[in-house]
N, C-alpha and C. Protein backbone atom coordinates (compact mmCIF):
# COMPACT_ATOMS: atom_id res chain seq x y z
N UNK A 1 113.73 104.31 113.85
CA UNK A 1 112.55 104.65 113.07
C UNK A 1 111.50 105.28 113.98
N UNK A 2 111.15 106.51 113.83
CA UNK A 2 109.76 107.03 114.35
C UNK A 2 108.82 106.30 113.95
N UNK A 3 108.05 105.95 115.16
CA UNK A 3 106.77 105.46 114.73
C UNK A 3 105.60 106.22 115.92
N UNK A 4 104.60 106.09 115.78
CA UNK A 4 103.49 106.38 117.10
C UNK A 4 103.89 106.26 118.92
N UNK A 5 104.65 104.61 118.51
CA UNK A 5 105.18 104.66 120.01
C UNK A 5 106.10 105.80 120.65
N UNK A 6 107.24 106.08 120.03
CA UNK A 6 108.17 107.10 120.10
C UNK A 6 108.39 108.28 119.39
N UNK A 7 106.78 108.82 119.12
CA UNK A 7 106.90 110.02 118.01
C UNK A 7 107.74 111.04 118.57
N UNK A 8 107.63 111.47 120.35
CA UNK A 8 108.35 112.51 120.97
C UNK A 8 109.85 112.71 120.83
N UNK A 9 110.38 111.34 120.37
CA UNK A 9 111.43 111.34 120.66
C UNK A 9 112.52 111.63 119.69
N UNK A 10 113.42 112.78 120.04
CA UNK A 10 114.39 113.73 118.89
C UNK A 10 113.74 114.35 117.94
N UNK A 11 112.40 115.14 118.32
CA UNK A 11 112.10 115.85 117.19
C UNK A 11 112.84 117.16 116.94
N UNK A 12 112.74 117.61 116.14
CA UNK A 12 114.38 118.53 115.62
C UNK A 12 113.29 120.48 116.25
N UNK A 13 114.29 120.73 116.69
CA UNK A 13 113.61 122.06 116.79
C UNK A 13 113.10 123.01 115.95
N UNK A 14 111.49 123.56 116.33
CA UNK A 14 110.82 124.21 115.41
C UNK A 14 110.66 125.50 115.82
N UNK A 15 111.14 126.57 115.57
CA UNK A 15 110.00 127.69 115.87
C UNK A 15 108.50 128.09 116.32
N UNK A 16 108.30 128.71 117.35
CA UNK A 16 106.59 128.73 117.55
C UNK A 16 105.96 129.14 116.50
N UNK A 17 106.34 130.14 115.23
CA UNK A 17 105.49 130.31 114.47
C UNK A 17 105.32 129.04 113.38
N UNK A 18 106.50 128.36 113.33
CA UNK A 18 106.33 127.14 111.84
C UNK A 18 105.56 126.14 112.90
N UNK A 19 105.78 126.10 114.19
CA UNK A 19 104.63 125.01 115.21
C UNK A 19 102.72 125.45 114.53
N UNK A 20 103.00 127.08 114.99
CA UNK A 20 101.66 126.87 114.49
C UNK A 20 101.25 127.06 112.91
N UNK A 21 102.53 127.39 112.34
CA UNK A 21 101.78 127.06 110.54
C UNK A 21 101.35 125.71 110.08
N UNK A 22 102.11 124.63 111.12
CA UNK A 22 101.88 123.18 111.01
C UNK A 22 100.84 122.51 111.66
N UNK A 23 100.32 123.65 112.30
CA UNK A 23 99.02 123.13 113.13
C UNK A 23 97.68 123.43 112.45
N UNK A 24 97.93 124.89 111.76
CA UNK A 24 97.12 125.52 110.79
C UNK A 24 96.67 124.72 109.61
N UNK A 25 98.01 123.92 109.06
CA UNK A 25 98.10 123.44 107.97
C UNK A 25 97.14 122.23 108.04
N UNK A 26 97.52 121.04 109.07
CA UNK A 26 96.74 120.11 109.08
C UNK A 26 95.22 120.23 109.82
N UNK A 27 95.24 121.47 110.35
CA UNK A 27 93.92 121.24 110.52
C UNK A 27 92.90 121.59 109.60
N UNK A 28 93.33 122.83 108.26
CA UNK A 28 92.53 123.04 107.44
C UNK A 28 92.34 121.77 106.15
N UNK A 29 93.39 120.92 106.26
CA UNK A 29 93.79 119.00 106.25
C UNK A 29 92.52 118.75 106.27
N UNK A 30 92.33 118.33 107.31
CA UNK A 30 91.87 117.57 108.66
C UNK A 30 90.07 118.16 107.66
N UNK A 31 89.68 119.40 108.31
CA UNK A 31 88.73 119.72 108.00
C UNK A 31 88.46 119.79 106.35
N UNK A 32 88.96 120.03 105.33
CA UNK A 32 88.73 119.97 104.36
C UNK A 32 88.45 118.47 103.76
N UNK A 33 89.02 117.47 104.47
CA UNK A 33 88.98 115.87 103.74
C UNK A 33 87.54 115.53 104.63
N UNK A 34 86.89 116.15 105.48
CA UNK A 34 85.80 115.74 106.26
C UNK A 34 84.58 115.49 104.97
N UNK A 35 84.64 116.25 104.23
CA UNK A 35 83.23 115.55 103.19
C UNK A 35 83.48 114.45 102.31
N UNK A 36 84.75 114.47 102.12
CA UNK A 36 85.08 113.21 101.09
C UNK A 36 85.38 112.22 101.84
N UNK A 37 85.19 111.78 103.18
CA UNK A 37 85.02 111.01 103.99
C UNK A 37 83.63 110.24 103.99
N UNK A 38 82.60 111.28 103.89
CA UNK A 38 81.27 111.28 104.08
C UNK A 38 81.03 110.23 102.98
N UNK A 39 81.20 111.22 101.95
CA UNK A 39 81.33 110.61 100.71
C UNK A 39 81.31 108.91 100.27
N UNK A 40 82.51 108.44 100.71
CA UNK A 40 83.11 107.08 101.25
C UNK A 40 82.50 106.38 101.87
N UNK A 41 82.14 106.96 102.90
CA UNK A 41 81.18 106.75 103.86
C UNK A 41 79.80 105.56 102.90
N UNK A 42 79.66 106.33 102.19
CA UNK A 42 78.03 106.48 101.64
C UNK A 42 78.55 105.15 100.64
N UNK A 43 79.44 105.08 100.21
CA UNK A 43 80.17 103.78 98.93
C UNK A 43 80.07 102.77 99.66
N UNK A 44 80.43 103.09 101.22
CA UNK A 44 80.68 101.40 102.07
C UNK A 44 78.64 100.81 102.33
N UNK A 45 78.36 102.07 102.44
CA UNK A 45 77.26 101.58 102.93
C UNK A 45 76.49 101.05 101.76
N UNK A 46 76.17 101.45 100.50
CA UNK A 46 75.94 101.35 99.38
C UNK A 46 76.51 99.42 98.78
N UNK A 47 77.86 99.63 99.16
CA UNK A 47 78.72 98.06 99.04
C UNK A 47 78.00 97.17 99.55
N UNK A 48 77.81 97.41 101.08
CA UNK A 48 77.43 96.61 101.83
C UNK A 48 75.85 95.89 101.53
N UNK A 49 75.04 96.88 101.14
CA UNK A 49 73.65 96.62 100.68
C UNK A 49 74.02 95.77 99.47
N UNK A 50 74.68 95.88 98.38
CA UNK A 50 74.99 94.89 97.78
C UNK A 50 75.66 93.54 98.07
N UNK A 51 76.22 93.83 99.01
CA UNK A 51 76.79 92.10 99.35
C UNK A 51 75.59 91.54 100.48
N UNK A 52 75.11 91.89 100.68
CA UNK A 52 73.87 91.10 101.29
C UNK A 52 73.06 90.52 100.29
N UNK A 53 72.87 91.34 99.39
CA UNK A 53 72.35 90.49 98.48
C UNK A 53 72.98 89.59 97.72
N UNK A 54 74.29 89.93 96.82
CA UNK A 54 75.42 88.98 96.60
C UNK A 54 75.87 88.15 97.19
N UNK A 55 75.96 88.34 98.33
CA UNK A 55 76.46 87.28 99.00
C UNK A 55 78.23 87.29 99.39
N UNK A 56 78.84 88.63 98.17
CA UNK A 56 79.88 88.55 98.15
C UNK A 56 80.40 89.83 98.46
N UNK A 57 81.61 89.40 99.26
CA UNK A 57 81.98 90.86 100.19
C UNK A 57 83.21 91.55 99.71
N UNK A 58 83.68 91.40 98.44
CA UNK A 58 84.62 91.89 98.01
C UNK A 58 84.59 93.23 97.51
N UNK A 59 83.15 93.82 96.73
CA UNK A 59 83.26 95.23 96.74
C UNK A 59 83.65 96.21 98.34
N UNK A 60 82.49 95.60 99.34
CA UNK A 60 82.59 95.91 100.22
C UNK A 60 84.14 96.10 100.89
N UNK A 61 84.73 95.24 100.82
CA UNK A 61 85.88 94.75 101.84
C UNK A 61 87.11 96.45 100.36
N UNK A 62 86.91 96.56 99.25
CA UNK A 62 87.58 97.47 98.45
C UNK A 62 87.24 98.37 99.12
N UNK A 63 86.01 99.14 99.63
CA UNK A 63 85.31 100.35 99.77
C UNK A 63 85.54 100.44 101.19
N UNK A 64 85.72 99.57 101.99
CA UNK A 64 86.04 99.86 103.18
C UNK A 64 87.99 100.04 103.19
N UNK A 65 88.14 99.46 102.80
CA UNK A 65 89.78 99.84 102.35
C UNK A 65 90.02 101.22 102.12
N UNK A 66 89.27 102.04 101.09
CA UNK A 66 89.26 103.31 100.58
C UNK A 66 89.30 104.53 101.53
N UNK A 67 87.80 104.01 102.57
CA UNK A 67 87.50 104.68 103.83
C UNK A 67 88.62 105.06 104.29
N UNK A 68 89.10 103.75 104.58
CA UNK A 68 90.57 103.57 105.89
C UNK A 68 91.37 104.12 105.55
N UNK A 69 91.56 104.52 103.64
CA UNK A 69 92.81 105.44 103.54
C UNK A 69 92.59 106.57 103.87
N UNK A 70 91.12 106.91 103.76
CA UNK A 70 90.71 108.25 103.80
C UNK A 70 90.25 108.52 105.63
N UNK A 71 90.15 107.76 106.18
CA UNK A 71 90.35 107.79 107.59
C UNK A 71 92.30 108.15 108.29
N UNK A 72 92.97 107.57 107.49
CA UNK A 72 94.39 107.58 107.65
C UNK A 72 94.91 109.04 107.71
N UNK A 73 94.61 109.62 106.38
CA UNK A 73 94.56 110.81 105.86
C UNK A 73 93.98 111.79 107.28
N UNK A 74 93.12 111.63 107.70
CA UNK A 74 92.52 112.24 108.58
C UNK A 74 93.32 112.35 109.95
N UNK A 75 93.39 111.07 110.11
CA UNK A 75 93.79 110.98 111.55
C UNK A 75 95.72 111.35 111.60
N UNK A 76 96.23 111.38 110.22
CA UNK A 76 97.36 111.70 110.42
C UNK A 76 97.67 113.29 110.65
N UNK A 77 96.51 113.91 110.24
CA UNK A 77 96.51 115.38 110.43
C UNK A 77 96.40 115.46 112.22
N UNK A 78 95.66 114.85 112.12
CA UNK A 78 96.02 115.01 113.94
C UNK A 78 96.79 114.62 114.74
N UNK A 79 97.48 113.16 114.32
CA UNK A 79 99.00 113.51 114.71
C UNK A 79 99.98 114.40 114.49
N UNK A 80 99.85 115.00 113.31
CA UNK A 80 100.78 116.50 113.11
C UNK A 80 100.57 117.31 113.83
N UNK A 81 99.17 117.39 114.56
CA UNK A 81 98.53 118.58 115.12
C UNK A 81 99.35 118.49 116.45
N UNK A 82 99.33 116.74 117.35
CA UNK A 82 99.32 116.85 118.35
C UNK A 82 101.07 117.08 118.67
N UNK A 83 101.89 116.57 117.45
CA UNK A 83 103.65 116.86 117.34
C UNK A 83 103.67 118.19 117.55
N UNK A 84 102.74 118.84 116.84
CA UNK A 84 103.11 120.47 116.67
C UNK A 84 103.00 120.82 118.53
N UNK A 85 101.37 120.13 118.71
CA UNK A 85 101.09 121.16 119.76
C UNK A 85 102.09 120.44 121.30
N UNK A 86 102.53 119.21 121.03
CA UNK A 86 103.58 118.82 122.18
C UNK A 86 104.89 119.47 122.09
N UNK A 87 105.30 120.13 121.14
CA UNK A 87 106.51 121.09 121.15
C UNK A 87 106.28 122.53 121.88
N UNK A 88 104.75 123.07 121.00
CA UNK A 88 104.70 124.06 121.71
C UNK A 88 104.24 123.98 123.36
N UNK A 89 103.97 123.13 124.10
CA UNK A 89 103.70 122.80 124.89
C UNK A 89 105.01 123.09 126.27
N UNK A 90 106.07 122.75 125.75
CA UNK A 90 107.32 122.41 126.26
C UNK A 90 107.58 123.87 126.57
N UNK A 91 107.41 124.80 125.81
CA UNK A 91 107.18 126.06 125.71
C UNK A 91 106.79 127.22 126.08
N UNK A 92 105.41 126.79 126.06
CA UNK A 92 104.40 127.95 126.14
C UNK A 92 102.84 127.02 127.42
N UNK A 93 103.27 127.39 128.60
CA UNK A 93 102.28 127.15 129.70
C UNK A 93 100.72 126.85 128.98
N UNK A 94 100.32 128.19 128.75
CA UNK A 94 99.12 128.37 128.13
C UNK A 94 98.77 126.65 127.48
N UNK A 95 99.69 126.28 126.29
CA UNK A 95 99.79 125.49 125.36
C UNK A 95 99.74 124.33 126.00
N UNK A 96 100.51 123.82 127.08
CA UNK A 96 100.87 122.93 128.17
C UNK A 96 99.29 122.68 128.81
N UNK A 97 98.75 123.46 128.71
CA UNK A 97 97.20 123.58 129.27
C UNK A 97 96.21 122.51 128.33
N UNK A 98 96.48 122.97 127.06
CA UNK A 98 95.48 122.47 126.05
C UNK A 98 96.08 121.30 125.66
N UNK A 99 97.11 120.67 125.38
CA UNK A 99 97.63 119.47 125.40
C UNK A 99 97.09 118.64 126.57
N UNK A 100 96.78 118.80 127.86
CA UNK A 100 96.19 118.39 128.82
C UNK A 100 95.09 117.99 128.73
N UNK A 101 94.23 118.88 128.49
CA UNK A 101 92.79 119.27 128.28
C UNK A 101 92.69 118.35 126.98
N UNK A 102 93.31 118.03 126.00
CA UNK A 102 92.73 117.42 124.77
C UNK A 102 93.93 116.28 124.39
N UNK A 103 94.40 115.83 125.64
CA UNK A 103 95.16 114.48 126.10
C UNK A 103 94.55 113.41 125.30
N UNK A 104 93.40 113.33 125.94
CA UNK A 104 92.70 111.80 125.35
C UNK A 104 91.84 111.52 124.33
N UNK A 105 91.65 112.77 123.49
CA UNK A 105 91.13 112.61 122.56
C UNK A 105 91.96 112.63 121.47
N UNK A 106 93.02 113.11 121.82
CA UNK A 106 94.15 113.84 120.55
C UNK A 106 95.31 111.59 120.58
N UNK A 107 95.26 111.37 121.63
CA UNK A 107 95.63 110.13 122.29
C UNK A 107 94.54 109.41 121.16
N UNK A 108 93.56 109.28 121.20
CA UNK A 108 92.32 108.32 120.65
C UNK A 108 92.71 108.14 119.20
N UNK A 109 93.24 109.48 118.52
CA UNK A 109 93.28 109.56 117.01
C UNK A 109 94.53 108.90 116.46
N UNK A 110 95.80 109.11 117.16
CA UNK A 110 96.58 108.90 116.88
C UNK A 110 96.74 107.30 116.77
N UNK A 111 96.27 106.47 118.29
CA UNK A 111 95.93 105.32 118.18
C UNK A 111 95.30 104.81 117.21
N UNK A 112 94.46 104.82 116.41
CA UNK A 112 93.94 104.71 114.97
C UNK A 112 94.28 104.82 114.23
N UNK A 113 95.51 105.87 114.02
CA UNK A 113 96.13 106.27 113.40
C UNK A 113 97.48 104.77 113.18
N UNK A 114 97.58 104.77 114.27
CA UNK A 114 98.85 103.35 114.05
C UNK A 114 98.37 102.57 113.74
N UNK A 115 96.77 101.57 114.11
CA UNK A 115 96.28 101.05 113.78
C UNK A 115 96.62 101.06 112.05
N UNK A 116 95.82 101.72 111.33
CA UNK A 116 94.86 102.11 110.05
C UNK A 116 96.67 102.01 109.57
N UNK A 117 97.78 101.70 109.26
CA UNK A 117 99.43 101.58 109.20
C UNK A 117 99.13 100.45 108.64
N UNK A 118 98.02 99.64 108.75
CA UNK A 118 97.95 98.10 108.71
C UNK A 118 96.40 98.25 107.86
N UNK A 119 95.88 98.87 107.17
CA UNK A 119 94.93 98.83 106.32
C UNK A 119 94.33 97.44 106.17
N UNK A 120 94.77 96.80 105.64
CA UNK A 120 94.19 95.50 104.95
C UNK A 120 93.55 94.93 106.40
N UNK A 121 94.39 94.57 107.16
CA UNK A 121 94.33 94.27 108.93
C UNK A 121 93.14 94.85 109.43
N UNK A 122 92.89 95.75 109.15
CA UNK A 122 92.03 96.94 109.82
C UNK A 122 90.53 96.68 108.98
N UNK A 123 90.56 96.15 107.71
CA UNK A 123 89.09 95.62 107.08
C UNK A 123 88.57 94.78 107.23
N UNK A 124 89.98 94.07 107.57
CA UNK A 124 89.70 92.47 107.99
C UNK A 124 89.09 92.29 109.27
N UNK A 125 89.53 93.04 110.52
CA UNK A 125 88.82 93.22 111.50
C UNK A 125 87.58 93.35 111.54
N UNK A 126 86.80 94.34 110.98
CA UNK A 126 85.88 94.76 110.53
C UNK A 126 84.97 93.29 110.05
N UNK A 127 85.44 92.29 109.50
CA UNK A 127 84.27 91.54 109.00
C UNK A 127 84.12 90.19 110.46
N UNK A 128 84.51 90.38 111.42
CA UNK A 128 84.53 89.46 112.32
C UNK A 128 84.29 90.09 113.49
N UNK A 129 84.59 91.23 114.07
CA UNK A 129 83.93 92.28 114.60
C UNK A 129 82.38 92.18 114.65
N UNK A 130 81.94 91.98 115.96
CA UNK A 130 80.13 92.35 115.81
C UNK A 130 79.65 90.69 115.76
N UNK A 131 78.13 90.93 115.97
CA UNK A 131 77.76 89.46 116.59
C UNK A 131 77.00 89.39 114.46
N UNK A 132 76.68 90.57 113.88
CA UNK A 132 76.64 90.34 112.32
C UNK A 132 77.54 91.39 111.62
N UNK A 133 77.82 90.20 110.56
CA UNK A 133 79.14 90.26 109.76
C UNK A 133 79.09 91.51 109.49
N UNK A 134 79.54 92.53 109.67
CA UNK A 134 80.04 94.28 108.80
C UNK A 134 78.84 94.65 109.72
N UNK A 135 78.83 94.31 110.94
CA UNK A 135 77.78 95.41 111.31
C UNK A 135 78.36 96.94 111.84
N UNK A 136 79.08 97.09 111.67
CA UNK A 136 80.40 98.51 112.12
C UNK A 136 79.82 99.03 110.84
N UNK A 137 79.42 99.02 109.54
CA UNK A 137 79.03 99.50 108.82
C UNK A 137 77.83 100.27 109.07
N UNK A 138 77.12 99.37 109.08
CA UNK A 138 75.33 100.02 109.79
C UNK A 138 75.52 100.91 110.93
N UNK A 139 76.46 100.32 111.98
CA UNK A 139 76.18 101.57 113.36
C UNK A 139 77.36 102.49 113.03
N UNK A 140 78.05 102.68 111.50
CA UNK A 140 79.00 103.82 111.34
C UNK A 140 80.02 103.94 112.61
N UNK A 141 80.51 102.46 113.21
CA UNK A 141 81.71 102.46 114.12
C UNK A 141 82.22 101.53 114.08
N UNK A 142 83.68 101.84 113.49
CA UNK A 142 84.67 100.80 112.83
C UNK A 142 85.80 100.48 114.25
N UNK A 143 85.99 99.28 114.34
CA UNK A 143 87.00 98.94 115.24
C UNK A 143 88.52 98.76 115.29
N UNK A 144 89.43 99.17 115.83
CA UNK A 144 90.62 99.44 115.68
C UNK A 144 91.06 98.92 117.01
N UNK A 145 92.05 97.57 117.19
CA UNK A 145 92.51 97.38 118.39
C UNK A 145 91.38 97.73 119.56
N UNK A 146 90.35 97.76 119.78
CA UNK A 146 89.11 97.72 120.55
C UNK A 146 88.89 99.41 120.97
N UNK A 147 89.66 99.67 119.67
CA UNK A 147 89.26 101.13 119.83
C UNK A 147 87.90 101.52 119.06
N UNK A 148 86.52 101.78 119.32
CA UNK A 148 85.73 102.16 118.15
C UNK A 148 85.67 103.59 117.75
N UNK A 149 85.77 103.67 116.66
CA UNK A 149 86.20 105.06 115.66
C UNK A 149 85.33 105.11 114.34
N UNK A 150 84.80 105.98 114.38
CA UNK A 150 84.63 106.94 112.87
C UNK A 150 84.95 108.32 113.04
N UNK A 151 84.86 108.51 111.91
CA UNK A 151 85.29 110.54 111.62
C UNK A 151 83.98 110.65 111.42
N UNK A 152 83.09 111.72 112.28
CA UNK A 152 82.10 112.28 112.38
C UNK A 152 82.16 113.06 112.89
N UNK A 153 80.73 113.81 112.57
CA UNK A 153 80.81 115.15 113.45
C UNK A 153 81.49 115.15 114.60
N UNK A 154 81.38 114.45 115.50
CA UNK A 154 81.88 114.53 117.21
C UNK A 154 83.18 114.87 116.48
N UNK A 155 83.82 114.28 115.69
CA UNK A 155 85.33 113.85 116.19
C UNK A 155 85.53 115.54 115.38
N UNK A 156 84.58 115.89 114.58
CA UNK A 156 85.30 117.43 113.40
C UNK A 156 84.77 118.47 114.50
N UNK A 157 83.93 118.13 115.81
CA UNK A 157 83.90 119.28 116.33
C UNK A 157 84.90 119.08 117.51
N UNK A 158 85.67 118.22 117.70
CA UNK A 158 86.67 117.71 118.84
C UNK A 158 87.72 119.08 118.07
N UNK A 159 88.26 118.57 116.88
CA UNK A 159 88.75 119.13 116.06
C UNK A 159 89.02 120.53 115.86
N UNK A 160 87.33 120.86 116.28
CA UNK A 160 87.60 122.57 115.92
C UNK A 160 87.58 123.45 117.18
N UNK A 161 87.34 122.20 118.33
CA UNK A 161 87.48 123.08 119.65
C UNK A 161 89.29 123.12 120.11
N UNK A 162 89.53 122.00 119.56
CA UNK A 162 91.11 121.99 119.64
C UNK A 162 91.69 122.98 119.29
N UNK A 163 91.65 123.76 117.74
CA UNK A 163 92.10 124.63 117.48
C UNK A 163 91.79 125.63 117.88
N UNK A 164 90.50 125.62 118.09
CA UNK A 164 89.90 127.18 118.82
C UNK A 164 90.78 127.70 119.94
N UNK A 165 90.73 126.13 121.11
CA UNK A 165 92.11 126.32 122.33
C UNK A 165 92.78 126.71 122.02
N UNK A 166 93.54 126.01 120.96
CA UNK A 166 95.61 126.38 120.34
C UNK A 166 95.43 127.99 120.22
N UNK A 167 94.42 128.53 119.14
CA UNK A 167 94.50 129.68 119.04
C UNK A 167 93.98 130.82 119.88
N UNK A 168 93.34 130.40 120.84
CA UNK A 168 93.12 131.27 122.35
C UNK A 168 94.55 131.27 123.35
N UNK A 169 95.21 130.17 123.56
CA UNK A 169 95.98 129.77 124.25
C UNK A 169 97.30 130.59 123.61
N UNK A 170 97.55 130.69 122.17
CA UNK A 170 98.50 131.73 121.44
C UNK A 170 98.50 132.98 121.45
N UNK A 171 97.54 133.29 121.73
CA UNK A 171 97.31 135.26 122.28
C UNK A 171 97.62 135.38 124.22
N UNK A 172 97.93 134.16 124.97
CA UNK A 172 98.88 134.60 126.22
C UNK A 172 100.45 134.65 126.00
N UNK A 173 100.66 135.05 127.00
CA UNK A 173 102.49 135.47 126.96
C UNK A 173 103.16 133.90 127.27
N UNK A 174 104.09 133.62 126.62
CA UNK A 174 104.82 132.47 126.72
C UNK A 174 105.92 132.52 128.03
N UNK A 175 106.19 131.10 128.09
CA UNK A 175 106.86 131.23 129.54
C UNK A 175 108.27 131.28 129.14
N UNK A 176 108.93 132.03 130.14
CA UNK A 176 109.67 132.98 130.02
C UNK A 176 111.26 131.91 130.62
């Protein structure tokens, strides 16, 4: 079974152009689910103001669930991104460059990405997390295996410098 740990391993050979239609694909993904994130965003925080007053954290603990799918959604586009761009990598020098260069951030997402596999796990964290209960809510940074993560700007302009690379790095000559 592929999972995160061993994504590299036996992926079936792709062409450089379907590498980058698959890179294309999830990143216009990636960037298009960025407002309905926001969106979500705004429900948890909204939840949360109500269970302070309620007392009861079950809308909350739904709406943060929702997030996480819609965080999932996100971060799985960037594991497609980073499958695509570790093939072309093997490949194309140039490419080998920007896989380097965006190692540990492209690394950061994916990790979240295995995480957020475990949804329910991942909300639950969230309410024990922090010295007050759902405070990952208020400072908009959710915890994952002591990874802290949201999809925000930083991470949609990580995003668009990535591709900017892929597609600078695709107009040099491939290695031969």
């Amino acid at each position: 079974m592929r999972d995160v740990s061993n994504r590299h391993s036996g992926l079936p050979p792709r062409s450089p152009e379907m590498l980058y239609n698959v890179i294309r694909k999830f990143y216009r993904g990636a960037v298009s689910h960025y407002d309905l994130i926001q969106e979500k965003k705004s429900d948890v925080v909204a939840a949360r103001e109500r269970s302070l007053t309620t007392k009861d954290d079950s809308e909350l603990r739904q709406a943060l669930h929702t997030l996480f799918l819609e965080f999932h959604f996100y971060v799985t586009c960037w594991l497609q991104i980073e499958l695509a761009l570790y093939r072309l990598a093997k490949q194309d020098a140039a490419q080998a460059v920007v896989l380097a260069k965006f190692q540990s951030i492209l690394e950061r997402h994916v990790a979240v990405r295995e995480q957020l596999d475990q949804t329910e796990a991942c909300v639950n964290q969230q309410a024990v997390d922090g010295e007050v209960a759902w405070s990952c809510v208020e400072q908009d940074a959710y915890w994952f295996d002591g990874i802290s993560f949201t999809v925000d700007q930083a991470s949609l302009n990580s995003l668009h410098q990535l591709f900017q690379a892929i597609q600078t790095a695709k107009n040099e000559p491939p290695l031969k």
